[in-house]
PDB file of N, CA and C in Angstrom:
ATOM      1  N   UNK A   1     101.983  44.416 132.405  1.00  0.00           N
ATOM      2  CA  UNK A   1     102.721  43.200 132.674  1.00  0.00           C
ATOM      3  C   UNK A   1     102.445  42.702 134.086  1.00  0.00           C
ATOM      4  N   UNK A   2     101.318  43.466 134.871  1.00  0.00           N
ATOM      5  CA  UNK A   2     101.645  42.621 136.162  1.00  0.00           C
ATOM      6  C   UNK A   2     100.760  41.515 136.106  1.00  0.00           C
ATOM      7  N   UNK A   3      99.593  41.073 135.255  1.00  0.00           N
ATOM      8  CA  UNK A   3      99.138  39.585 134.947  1.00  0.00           C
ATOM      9  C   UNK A   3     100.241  39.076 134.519  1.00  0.00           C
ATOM     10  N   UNK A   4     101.575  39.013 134.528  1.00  0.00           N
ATOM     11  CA  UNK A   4     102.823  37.993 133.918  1.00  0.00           C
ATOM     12  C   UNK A   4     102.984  37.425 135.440  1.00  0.00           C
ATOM     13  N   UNK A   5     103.282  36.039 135.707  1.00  0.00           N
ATOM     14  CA  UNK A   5     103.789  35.712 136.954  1.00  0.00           C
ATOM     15  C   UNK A   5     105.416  36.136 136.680  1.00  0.00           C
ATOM     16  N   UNK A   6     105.465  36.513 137.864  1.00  0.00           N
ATOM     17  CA  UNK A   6     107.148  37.185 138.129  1.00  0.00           C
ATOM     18  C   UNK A   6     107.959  35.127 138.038  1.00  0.00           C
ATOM     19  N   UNK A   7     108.843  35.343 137.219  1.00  0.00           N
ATOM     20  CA  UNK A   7     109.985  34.079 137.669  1.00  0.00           C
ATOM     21  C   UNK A   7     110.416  33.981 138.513  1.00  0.00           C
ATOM     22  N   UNK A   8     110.264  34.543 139.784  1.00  0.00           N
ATOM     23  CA  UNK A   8     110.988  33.890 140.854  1.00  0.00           C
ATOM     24  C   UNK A   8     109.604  34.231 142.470  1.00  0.00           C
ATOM     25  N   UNK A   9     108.592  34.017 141.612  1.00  0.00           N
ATOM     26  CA  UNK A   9     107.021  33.789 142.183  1.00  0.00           C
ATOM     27  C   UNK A   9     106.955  32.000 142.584  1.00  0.00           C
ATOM     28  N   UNK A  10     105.902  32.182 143.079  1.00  0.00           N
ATOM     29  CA  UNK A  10     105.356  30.725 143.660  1.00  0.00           C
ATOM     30  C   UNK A  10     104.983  29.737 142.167  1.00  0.00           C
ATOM     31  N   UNK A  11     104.813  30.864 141.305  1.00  0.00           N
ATOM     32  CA  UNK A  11     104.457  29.995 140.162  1.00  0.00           C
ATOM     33  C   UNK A  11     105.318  29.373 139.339  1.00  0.00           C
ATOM     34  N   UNK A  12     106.932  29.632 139.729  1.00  0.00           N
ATOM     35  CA  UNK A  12     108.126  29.295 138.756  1.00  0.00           C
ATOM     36  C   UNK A  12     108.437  27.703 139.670  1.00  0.00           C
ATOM     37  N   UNK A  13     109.201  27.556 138.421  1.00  0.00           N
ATOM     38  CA  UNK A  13     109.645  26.040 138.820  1.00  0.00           C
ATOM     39  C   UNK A  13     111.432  26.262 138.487  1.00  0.00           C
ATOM     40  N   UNK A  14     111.550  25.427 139.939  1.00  0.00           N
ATOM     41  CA  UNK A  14     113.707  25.691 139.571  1.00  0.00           C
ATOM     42  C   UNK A  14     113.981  24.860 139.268  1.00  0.00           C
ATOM     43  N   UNK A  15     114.782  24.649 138.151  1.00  0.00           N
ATOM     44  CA  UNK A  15     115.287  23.763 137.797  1.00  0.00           C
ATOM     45  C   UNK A  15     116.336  23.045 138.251  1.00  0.00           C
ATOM     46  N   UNK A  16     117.505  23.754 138.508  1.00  0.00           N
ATOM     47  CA  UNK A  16     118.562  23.469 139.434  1.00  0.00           C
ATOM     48  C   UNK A  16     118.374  23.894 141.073  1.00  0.00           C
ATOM     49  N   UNK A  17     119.359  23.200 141.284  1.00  0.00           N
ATOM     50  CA  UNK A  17     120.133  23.989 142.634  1.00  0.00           C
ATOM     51  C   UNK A  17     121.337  24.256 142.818  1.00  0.00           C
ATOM     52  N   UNK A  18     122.049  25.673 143.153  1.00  0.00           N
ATOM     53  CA  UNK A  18     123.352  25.419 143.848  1.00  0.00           C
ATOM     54  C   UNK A  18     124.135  24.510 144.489  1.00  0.00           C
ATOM     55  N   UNK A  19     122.806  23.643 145.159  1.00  0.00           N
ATOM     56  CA  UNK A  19     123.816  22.627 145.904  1.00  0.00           C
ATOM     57  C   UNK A  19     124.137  21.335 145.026  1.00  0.00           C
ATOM     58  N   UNK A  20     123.626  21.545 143.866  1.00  0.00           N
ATOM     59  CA  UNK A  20     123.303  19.865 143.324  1.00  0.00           C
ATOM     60  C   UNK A  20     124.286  20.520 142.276  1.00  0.00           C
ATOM     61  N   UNK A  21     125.789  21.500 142.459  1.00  0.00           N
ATOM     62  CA  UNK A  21     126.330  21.547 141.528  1.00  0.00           C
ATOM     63  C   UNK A  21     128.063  21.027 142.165  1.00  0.00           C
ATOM     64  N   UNK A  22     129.159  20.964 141.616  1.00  0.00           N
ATOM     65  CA  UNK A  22     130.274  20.803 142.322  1.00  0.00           C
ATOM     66  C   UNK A  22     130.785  21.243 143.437  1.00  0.00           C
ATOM     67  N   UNK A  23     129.834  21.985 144.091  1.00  0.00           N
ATOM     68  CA  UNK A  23     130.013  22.591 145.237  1.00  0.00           C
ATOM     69  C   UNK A  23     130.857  24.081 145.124  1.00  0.00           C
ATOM     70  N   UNK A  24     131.301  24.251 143.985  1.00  0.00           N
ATOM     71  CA  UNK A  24     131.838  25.808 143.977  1.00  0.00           C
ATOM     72  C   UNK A  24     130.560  27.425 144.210  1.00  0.00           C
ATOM     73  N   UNK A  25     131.061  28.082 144.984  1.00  0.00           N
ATOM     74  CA  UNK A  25     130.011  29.133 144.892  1.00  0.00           C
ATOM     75  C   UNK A  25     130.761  30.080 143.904  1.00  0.00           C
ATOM     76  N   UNK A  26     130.035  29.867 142.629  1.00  0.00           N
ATOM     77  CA  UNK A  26     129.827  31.190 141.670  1.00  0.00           C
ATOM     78  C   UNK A  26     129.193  31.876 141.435  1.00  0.00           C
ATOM     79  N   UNK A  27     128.597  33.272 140.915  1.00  0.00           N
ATOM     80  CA  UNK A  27     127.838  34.078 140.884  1.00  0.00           C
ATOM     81  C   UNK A  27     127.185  33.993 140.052  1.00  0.00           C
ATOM     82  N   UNK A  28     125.631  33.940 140.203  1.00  0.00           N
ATOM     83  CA  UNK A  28     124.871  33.681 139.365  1.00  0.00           C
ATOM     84  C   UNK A  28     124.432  34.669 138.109  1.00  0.00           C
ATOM     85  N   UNK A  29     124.881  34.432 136.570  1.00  0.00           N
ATOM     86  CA  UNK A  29     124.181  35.678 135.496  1.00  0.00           C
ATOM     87  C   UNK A  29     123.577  35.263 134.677  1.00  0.00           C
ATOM     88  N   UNK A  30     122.612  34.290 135.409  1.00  0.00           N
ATOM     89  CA  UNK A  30     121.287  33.707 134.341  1.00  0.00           C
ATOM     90  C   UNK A  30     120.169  33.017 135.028  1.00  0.00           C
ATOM     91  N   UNK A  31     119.026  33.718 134.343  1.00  0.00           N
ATOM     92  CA  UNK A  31     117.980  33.128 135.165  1.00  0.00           C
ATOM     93  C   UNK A  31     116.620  33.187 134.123  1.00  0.00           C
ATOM     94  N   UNK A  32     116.365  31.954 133.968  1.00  0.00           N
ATOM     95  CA  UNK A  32     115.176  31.800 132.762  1.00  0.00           C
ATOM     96  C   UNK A  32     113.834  31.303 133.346  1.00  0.00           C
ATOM     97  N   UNK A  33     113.275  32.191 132.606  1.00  0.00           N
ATOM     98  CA  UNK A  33     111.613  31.493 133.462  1.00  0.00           C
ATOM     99  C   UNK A  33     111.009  31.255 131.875  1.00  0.00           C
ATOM    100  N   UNK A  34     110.379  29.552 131.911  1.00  0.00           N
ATOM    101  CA  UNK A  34     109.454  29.766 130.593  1.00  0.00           C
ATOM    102  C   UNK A  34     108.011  29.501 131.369  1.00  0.00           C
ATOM    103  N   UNK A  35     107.347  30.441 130.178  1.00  0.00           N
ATOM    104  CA  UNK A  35     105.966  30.084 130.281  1.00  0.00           C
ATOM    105  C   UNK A  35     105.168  29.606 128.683  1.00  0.00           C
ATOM    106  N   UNK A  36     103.908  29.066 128.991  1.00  0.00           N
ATOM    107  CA  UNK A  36     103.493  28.244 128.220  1.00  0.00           C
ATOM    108  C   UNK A  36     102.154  28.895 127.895  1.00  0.00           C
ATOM    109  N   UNK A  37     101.799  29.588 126.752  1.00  0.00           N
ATOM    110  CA  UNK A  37     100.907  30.000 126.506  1.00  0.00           C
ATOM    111  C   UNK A  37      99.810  29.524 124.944  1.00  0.00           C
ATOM    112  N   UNK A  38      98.929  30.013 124.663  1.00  0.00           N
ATOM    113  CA  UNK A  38      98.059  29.872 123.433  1.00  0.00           C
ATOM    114  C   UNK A  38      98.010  31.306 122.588  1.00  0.00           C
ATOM    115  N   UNK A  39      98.438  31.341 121.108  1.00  0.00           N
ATOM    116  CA  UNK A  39      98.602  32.406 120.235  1.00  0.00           C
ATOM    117  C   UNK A  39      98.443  31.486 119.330  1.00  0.00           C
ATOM    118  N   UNK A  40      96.849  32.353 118.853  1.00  0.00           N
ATOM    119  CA  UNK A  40      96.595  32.541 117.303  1.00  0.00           C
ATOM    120  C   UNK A  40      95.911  30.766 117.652  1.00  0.00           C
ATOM    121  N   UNK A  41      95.194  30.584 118.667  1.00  0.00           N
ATOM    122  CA  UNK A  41      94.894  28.726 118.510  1.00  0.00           C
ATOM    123  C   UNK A  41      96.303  27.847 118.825  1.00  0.00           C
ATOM    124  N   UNK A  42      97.543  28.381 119.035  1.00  0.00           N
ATOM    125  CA  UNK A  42      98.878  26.984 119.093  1.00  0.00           C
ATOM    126  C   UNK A  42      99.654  27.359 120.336  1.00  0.00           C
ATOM    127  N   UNK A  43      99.807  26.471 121.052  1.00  0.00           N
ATOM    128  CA  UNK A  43     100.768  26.335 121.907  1.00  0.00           C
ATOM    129  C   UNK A  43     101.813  26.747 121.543  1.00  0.00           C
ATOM    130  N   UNK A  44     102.098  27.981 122.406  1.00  0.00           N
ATOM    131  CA  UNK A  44     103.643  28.633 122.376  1.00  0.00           C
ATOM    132  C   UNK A  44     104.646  28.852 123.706  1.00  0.00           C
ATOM    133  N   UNK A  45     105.505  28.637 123.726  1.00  0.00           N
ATOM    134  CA  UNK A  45     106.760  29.118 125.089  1.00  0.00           C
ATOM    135  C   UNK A  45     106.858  30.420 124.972  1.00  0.00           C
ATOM    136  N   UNK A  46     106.908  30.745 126.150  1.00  0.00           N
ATOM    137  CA  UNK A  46     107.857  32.247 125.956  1.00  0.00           C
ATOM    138  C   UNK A  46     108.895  32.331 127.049  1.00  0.00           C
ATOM    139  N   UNK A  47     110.274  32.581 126.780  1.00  0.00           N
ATOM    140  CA  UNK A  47     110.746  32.226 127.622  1.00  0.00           C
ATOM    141  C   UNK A  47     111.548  34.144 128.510  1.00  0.00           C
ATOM    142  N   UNK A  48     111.679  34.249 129.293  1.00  0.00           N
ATOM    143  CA  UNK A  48     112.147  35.324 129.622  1.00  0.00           C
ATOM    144  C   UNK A  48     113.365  34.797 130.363  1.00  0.00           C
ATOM    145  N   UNK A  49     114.453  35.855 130.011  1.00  0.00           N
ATOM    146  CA  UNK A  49     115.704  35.621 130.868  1.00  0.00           C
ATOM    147  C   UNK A  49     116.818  36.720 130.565  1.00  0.00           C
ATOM    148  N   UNK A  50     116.689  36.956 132.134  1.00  0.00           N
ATOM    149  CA  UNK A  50     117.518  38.055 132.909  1.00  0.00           C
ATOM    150  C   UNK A  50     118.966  37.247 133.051  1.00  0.00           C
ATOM    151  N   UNK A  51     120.233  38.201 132.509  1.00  0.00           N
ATOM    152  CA  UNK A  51     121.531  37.929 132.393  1.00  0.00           C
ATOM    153  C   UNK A  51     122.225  39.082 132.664  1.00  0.00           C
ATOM    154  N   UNK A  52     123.660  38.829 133.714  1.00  0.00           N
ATOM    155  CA  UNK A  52     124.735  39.671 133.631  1.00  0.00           C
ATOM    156  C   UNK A  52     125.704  40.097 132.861  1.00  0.00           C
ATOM    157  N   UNK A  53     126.121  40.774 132.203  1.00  0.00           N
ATOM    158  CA  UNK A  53     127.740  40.451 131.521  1.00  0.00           C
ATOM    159  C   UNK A  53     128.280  41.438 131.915  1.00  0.00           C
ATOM    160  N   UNK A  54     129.802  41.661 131.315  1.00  0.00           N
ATOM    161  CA  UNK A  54     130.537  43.039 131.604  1.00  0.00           C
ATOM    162  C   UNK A  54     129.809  44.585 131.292  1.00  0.00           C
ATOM    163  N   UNK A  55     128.511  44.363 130.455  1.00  0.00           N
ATOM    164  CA  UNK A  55     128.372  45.432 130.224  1.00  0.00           C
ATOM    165  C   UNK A  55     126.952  45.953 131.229  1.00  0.00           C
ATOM    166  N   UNK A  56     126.503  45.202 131.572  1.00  0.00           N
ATOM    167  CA  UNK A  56     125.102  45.197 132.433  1.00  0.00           C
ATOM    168  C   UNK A  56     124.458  44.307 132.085  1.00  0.00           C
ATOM    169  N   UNK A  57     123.100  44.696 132.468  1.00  0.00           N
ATOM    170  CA  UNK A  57     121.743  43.483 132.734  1.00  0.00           C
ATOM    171  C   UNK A  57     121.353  43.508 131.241  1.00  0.00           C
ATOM    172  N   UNK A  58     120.939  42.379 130.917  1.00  0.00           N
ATOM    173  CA  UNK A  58     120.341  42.137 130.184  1.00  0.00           C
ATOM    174  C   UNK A  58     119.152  40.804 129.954  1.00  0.00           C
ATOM    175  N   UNK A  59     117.973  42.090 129.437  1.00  0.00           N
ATOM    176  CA  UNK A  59     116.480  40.703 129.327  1.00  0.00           C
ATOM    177  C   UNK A  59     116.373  40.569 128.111  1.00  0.00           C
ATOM    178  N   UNK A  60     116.110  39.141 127.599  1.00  0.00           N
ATOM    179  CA  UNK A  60     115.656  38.688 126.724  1.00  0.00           C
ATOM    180  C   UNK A  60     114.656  38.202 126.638  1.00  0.00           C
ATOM    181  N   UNK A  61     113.427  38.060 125.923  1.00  0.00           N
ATOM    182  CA  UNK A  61     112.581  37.652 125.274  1.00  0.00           C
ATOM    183  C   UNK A  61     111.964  36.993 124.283  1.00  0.00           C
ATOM    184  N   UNK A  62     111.939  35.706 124.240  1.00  0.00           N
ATOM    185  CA  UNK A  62     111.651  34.843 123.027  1.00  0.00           C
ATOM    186  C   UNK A  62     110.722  34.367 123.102  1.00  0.00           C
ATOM    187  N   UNK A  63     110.250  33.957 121.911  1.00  0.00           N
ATOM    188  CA  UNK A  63     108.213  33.027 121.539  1.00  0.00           C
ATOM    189  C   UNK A  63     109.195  32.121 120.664  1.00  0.00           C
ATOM    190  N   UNK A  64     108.941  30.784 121.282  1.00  0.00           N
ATOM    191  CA  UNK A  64     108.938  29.748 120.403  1.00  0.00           C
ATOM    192  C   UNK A  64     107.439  29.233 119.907  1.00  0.00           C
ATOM    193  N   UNK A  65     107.444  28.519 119.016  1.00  0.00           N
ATOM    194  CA  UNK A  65     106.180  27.033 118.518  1.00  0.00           C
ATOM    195  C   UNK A  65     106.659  25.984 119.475  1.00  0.00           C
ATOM    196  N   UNK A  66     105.819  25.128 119.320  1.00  0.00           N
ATOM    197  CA  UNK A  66     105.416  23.539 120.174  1.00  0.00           C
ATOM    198  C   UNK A  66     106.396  22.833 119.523  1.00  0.00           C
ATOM    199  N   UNK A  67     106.778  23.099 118.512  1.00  0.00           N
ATOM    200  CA  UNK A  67     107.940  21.983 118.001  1.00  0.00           C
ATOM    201  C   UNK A  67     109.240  22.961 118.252  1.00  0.00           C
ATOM    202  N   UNK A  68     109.464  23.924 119.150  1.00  0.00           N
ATOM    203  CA  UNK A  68     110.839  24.240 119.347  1.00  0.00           C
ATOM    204  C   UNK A  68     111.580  25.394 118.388  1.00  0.00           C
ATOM    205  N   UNK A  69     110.835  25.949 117.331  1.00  0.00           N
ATOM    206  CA  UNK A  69     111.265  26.870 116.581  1.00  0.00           C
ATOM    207  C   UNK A  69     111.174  28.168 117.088  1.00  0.00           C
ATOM    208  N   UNK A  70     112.260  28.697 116.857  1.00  0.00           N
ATOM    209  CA  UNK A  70     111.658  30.445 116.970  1.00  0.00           C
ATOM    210  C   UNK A  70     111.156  31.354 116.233  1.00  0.00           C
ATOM    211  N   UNK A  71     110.194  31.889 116.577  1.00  0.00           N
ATOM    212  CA  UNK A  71     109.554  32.839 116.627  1.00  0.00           C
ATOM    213  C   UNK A  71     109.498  34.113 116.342  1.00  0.00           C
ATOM    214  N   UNK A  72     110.119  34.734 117.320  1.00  0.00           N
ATOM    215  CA  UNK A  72     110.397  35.611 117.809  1.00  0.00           C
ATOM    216  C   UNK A  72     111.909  35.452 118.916  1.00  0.00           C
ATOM    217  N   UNK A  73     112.702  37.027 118.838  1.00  0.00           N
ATOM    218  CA  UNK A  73     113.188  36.665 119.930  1.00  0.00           C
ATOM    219  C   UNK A  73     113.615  38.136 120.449  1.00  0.00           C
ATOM    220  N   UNK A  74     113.674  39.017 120.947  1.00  0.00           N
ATOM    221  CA  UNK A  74     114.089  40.729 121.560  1.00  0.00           C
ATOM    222  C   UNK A  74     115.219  40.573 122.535  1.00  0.00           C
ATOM    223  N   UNK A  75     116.043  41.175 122.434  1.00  0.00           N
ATOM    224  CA  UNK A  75     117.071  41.498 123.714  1.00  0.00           C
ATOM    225  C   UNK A  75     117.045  43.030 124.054  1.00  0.00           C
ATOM    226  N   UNK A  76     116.791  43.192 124.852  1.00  0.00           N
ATOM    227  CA  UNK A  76     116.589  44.273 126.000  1.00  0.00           C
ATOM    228  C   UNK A  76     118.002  44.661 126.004  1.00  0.00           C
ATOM    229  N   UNK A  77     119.170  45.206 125.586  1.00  0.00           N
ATOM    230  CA  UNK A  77     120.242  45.579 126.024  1.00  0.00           C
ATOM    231  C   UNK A  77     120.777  46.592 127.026  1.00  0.00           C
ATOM    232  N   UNK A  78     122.192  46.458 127.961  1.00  0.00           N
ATOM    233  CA  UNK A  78     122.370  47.115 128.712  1.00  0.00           C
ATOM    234  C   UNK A  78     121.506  48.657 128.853  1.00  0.00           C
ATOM    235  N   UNK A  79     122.596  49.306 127.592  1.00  0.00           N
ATOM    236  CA  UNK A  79     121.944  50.262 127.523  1.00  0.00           C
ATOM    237  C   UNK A  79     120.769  51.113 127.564  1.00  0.00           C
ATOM    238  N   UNK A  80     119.667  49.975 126.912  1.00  0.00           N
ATOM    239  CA  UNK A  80     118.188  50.039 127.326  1.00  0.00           C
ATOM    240  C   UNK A  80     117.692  50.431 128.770  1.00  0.00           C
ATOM    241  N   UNK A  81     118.506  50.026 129.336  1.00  0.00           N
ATOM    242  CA  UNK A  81     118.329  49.784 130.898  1.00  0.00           C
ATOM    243  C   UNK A  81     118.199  51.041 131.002  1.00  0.00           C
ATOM    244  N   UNK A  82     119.472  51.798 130.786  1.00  0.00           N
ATOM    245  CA  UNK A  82     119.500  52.976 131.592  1.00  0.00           C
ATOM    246  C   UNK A  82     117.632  53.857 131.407  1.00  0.00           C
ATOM    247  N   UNK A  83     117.450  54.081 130.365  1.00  0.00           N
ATOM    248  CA  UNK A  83     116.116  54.203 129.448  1.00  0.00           C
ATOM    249  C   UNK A  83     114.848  53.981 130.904  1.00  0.00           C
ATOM    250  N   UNK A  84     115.127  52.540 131.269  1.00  0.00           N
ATOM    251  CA  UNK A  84     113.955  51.747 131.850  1.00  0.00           C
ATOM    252  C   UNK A  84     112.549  51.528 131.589  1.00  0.00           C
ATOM    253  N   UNK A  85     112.227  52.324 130.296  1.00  0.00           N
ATOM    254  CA  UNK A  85     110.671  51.701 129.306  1.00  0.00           C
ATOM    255  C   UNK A  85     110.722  51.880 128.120  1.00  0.00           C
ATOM    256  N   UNK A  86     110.277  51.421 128.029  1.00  0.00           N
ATOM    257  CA  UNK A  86     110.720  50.958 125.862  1.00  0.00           C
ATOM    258  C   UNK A  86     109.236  50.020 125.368  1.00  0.00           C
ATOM    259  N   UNK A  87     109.571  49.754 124.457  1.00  0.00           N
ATOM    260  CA  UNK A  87     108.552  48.791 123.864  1.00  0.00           C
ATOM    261  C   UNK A  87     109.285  48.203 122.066  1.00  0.00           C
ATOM    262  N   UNK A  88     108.984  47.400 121.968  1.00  0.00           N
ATOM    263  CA  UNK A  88     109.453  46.493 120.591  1.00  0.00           C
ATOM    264  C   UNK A  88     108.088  45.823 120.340  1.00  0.00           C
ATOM    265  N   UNK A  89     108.484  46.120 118.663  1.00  0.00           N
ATOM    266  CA  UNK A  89     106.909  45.577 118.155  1.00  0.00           C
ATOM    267  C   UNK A  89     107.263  44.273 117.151  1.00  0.00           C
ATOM    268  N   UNK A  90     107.106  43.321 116.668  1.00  0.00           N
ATOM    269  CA  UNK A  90     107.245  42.159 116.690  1.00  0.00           C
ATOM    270  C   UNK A  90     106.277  41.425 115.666  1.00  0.00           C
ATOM    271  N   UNK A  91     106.641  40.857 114.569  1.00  0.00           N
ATOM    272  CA  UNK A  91     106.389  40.028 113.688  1.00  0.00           C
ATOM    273  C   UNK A  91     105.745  38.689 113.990  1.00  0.00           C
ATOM    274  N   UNK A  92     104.623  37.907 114.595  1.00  0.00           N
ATOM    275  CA  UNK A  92     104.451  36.575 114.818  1.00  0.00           C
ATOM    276  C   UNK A  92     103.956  35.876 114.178  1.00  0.00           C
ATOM    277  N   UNK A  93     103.869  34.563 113.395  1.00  0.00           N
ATOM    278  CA  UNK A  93     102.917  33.736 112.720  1.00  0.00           C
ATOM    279  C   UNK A  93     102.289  34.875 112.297  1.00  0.00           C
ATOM    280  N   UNK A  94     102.419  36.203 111.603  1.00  0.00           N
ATOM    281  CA  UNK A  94     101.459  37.145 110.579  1.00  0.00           C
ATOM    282  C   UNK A  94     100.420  37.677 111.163  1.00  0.00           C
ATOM    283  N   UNK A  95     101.032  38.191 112.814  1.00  0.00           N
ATOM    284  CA  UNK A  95     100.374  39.099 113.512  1.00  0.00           C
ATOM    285  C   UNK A  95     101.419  39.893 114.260  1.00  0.00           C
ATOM    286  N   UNK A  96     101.161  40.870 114.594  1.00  0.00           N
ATOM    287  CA  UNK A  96     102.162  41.935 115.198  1.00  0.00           C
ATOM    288  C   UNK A  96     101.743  41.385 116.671  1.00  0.00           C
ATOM    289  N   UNK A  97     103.168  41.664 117.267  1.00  0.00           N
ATOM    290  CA  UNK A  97     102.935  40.983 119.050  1.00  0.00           C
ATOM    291  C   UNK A  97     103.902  42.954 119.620  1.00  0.00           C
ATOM    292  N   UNK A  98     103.382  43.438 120.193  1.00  0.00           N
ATOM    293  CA  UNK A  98     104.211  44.339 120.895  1.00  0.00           C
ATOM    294  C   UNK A  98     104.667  44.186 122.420  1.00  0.00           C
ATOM    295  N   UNK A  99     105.935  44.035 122.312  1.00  0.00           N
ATOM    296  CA  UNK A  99     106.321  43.661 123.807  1.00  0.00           C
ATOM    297  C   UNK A  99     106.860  45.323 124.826  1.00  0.00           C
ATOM    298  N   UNK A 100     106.562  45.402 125.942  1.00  0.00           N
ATOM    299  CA  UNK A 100     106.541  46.436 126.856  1.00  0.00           C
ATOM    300  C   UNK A 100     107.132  46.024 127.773  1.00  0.00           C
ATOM    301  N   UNK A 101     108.180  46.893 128.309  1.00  0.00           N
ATOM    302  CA  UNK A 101     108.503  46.779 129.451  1.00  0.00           C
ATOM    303  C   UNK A 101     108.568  48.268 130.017  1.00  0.00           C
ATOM    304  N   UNK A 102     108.294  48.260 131.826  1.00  0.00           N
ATOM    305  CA  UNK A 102     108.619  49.402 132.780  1.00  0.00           C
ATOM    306  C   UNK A 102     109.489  49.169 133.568  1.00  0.00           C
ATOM    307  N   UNK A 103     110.425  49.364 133.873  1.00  0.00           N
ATOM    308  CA  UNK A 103     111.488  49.278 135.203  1.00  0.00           C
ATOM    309  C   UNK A 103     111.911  49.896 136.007  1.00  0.00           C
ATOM    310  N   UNK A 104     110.745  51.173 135.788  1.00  0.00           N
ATOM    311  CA  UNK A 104     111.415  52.635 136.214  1.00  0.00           C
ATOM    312  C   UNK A 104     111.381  52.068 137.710  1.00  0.00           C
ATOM    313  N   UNK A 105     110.085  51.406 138.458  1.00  0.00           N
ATOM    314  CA  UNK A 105     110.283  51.578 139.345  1.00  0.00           C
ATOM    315  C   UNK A 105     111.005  50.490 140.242  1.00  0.00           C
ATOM    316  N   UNK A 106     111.587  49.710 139.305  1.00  0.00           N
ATOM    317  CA  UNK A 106     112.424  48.095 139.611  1.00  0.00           C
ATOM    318  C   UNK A 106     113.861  48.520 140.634  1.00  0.00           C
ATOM    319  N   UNK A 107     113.814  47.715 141.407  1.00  0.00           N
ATOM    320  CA  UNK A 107     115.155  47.906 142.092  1.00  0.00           C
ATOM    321  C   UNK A 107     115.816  46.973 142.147  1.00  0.00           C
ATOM    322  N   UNK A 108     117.140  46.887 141.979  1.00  0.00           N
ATOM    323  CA  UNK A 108     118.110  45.682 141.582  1.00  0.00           C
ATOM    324  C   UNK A 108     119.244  45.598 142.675  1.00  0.00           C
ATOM    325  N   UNK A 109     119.665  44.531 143.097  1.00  0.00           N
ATOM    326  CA  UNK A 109     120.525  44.541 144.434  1.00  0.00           C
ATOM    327  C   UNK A 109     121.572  43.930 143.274  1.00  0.00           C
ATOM    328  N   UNK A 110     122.291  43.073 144.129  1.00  0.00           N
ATOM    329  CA  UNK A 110     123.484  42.385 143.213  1.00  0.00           C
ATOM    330  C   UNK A 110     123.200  41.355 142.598  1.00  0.00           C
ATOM    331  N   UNK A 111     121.723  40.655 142.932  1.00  0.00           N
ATOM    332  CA  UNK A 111     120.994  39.679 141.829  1.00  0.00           C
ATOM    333  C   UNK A 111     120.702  39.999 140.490  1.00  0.00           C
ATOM    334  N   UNK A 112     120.201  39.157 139.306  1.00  0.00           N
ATOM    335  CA  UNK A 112     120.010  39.353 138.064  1.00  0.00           C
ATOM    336  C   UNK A 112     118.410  40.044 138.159  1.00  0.00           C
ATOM    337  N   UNK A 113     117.708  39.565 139.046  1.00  0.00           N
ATOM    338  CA  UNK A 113     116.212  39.927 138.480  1.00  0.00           C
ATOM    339  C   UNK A 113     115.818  40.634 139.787  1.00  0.00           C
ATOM    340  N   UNK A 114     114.787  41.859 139.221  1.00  0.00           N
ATOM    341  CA  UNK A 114     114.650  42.566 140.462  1.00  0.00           C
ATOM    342  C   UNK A 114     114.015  42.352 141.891  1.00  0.00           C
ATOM    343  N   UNK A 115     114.885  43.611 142.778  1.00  0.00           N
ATOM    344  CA  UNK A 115     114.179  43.098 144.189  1.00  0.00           C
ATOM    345  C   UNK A 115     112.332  43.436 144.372  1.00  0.00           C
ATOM    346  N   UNK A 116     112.654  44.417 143.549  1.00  0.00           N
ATOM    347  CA  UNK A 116     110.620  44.690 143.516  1.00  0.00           C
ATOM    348  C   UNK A 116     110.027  45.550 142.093  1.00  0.00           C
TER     349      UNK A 116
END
């Protein structure tokens, strides 16, 4: 995964800002990066996004189509975490996609996505 640009790299685009919201500071437990790729010949999204809840972190993983359908979609759950490598293997347009993740060596401060 380290050919993936990290979402919060030079290569992500923000959509919002904190400041361009009512001015309340709340804590942030969502953060989506899409990227835009080619599978099988067709333009596909994939979108990744790191979330907080009461129970821990959680990543998700989805492949849409060009017209907005899904795909695919994996959630990484808390529990997974503790784990920190796994892999899910995955059904696409009538090809297997296997998704991987490592985190062993990820370090997490009080943000959603890691410090390294």
């Amino acid at each position: 995964m380290r050919d993936f640009p990290y979402c919060y790299s030079a290569n992500a685009v923000q959509i919002s800002d904190s400041s361009s919201s009512n001015g309340n500071k709340t804590a942030q437990n969502l953060v989506t990066c899409v990227y835009q790729c080619r599978f099988r010949g067709r333009f596909c999204l994939i979108t990744v996004t790191w979330s907080k809840n009461l129970m821990g972190q959680v990543l998700s993983v989805g492949i849409d189509d060009s017209s907005n359908r899904s795909l695919c979609k994996v959630d990484i759950k808390p529990w997974l975490f503790s784990k920190r490598k796994g892999s899910k293997s995955l059904e696409v347009m009538s090809s297997n996609v296997d998704i991987y993740w490592d985190l062993s060596s990820a370090k997490f401060g009080s943000g959603l996505v890691p410090l390294e």
